[in-house]
Protein backbone atom coordinates (compact mmCIF):
# COMPACT_ATOMS: atom_id res chain seq x y z
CA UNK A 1 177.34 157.14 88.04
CA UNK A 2 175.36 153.88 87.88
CA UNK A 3 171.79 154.33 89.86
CA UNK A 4 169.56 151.26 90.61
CA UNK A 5 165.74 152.16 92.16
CA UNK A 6 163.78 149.93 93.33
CA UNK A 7 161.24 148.49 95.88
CA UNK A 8 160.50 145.97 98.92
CA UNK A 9 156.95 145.79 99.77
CA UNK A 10 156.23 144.83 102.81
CA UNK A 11 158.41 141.65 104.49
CA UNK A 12 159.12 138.10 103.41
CA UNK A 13 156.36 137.01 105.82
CA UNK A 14 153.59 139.78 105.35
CA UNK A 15 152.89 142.30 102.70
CA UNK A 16 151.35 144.21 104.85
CA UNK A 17 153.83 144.26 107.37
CA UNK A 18 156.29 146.73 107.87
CA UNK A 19 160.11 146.28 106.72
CA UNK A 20 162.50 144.90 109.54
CA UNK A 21 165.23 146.85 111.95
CA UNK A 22 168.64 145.62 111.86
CA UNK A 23 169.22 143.03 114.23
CA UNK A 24 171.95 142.88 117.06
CA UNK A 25 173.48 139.65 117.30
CA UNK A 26 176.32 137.52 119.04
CA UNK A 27 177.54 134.56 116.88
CA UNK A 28 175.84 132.66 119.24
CA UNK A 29 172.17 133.84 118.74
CA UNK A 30 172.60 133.03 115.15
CA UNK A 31 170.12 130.45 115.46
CA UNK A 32 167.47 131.63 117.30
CA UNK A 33 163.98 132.59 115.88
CA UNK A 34 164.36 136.44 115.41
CA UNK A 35 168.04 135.62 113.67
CA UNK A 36 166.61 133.31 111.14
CA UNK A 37 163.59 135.35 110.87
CA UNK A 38 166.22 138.71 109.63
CA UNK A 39 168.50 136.58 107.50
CA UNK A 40 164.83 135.87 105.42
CA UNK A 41 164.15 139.76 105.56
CA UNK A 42 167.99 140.15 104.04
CA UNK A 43 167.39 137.55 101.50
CA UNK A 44 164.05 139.24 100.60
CA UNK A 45 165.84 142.50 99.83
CA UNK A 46 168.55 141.33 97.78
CA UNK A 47 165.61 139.42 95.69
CA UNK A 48 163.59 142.89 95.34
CA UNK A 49 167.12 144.05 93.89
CA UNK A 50 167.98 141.41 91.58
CA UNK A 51 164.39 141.31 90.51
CA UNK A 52 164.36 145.09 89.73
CA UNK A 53 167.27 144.63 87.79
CA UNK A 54 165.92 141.87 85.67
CA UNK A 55 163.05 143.77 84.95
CA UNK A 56 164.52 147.00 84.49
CA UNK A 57 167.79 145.61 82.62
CA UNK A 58 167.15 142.00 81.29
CA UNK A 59 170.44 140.20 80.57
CA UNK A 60 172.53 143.63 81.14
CA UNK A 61 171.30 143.58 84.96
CA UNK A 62 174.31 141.39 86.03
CA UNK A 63 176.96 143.74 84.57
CA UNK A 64 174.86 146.87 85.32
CA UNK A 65 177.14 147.67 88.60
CA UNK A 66 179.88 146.72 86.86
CA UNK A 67 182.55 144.91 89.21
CA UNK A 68 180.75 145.42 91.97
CA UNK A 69 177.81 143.05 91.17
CA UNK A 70 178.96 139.72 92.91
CA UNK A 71 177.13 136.90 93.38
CA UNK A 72 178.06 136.26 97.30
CA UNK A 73 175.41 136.83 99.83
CA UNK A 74 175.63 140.29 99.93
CA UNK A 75 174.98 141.70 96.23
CA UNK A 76 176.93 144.87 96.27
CA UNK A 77 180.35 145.79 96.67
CA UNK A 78 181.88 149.42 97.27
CA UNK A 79 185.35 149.33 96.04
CA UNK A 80 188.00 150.87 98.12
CA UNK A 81 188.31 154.29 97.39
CA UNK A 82 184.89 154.36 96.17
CA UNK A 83 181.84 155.71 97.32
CA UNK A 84 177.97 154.93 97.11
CA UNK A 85 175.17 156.67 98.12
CA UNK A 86 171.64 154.25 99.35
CA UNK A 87 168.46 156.99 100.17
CA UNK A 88 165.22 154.82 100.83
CA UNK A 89 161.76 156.33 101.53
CA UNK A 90 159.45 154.35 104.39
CA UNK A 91 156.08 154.38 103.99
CA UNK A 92 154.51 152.31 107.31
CA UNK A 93 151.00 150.84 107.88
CA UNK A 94 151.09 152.17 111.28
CA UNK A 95 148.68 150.36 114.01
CA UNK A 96 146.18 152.53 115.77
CA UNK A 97 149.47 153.75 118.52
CA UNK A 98 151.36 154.15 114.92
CA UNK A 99 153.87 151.99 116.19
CA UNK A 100 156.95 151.17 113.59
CA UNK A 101 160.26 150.23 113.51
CA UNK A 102 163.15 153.21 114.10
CA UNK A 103 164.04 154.12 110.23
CA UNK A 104 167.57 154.57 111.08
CA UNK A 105 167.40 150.34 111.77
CA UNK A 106 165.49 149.92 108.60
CA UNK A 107 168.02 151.86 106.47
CA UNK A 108 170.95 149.46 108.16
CA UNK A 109 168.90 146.12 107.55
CA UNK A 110 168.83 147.18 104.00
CA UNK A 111 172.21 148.05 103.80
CA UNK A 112 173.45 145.29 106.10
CA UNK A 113 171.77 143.23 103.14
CA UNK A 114 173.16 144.74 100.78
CA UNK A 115 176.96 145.82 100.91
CA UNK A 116 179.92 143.29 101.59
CA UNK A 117 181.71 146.84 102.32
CA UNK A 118 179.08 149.48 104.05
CA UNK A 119 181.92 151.81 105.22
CA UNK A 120 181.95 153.75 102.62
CA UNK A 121 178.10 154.22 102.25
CA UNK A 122 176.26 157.48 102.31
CA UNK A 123 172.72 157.77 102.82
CA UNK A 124 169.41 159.35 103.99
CA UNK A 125 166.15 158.10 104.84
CA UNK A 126 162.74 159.37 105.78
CA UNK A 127 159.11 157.81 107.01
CA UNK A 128 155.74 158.73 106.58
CA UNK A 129 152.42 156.65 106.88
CA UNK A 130 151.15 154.87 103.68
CA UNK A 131 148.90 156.72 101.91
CA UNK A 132 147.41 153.62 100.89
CA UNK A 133 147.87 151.40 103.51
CA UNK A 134 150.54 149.36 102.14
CA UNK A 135 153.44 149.63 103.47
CA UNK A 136 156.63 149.27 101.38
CA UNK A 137 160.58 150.76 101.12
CA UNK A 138 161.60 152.59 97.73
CA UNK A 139 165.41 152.17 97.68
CA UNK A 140 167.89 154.50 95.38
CA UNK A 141 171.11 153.49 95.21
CA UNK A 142 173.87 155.46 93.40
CA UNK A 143 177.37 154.11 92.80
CA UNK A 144 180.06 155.78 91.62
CA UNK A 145 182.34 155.18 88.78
């Protein structure tokens, strides 16, 4: 089993911000403000991956997944037949009504960012406030071999 940990801090606009729910789109609203806005949040993640990987693998980070390490859009493939697990951890820098984004949205802009094939993607998530104030997303994914 191949695992890959790593972590998006804040948004592509704001550190401080908390990360983005997965947006609902028609093809038509694909260029409005909020649609460009999440395909920068989806290009942010797949940075914080590759990044992680470079740091964490040098050279080997490209054939760390294996196969399933493509260079489309969408950096991670599960293989028919194969299975992968994705469990993130929110912490949120929650205003004074400790408003925040529904986790379950969070976990599916991450994945949404992340899989050309989410179908066959397990996963958990849970929130809390930042201890520190900063708000951030550690990501663990584990695919199988």
């Amino acid at each position: 089993m191949t695992q890959i940990f790593f972590t998006i801090h804040g948004t592509q606009e704001d550190l401080n911000a908390n990360a983005l729910p997965k947006l609902k789109m028609t093809g038509g609203q694909k260029w409005t403000a909020a649609a460009r806005r999440y395909s920068g949040w989806k290009q942010y993640i797949q940075s914080a991956l590759l990044d992680a990987l470079l740091k964490q693998h040098g050279e080997d980070a490209y054939s760390l997944a294996g196969n399933r390490m493509v260079t489309a859009k969408k950096p991670l493939l599960v293989e028919r037949g194969k299975k992968a697990r994705m469990e993130i951890e929110i912490f949120w820098n929650c205003d004074i009504e400790g408003r925040h984004p529904d986790p379950e949205n969070v976990f599916g802009s991450i994945a949404d960012a992340l899989f050309i094939n989410d179908k066959n993607l397990d996963g958990s998530f849970a929130a809390a406030r930042a201890p520190d104030g900063k708000p951030r997303v550690d990501v663990l994914i584990s695919l199988n071999d």
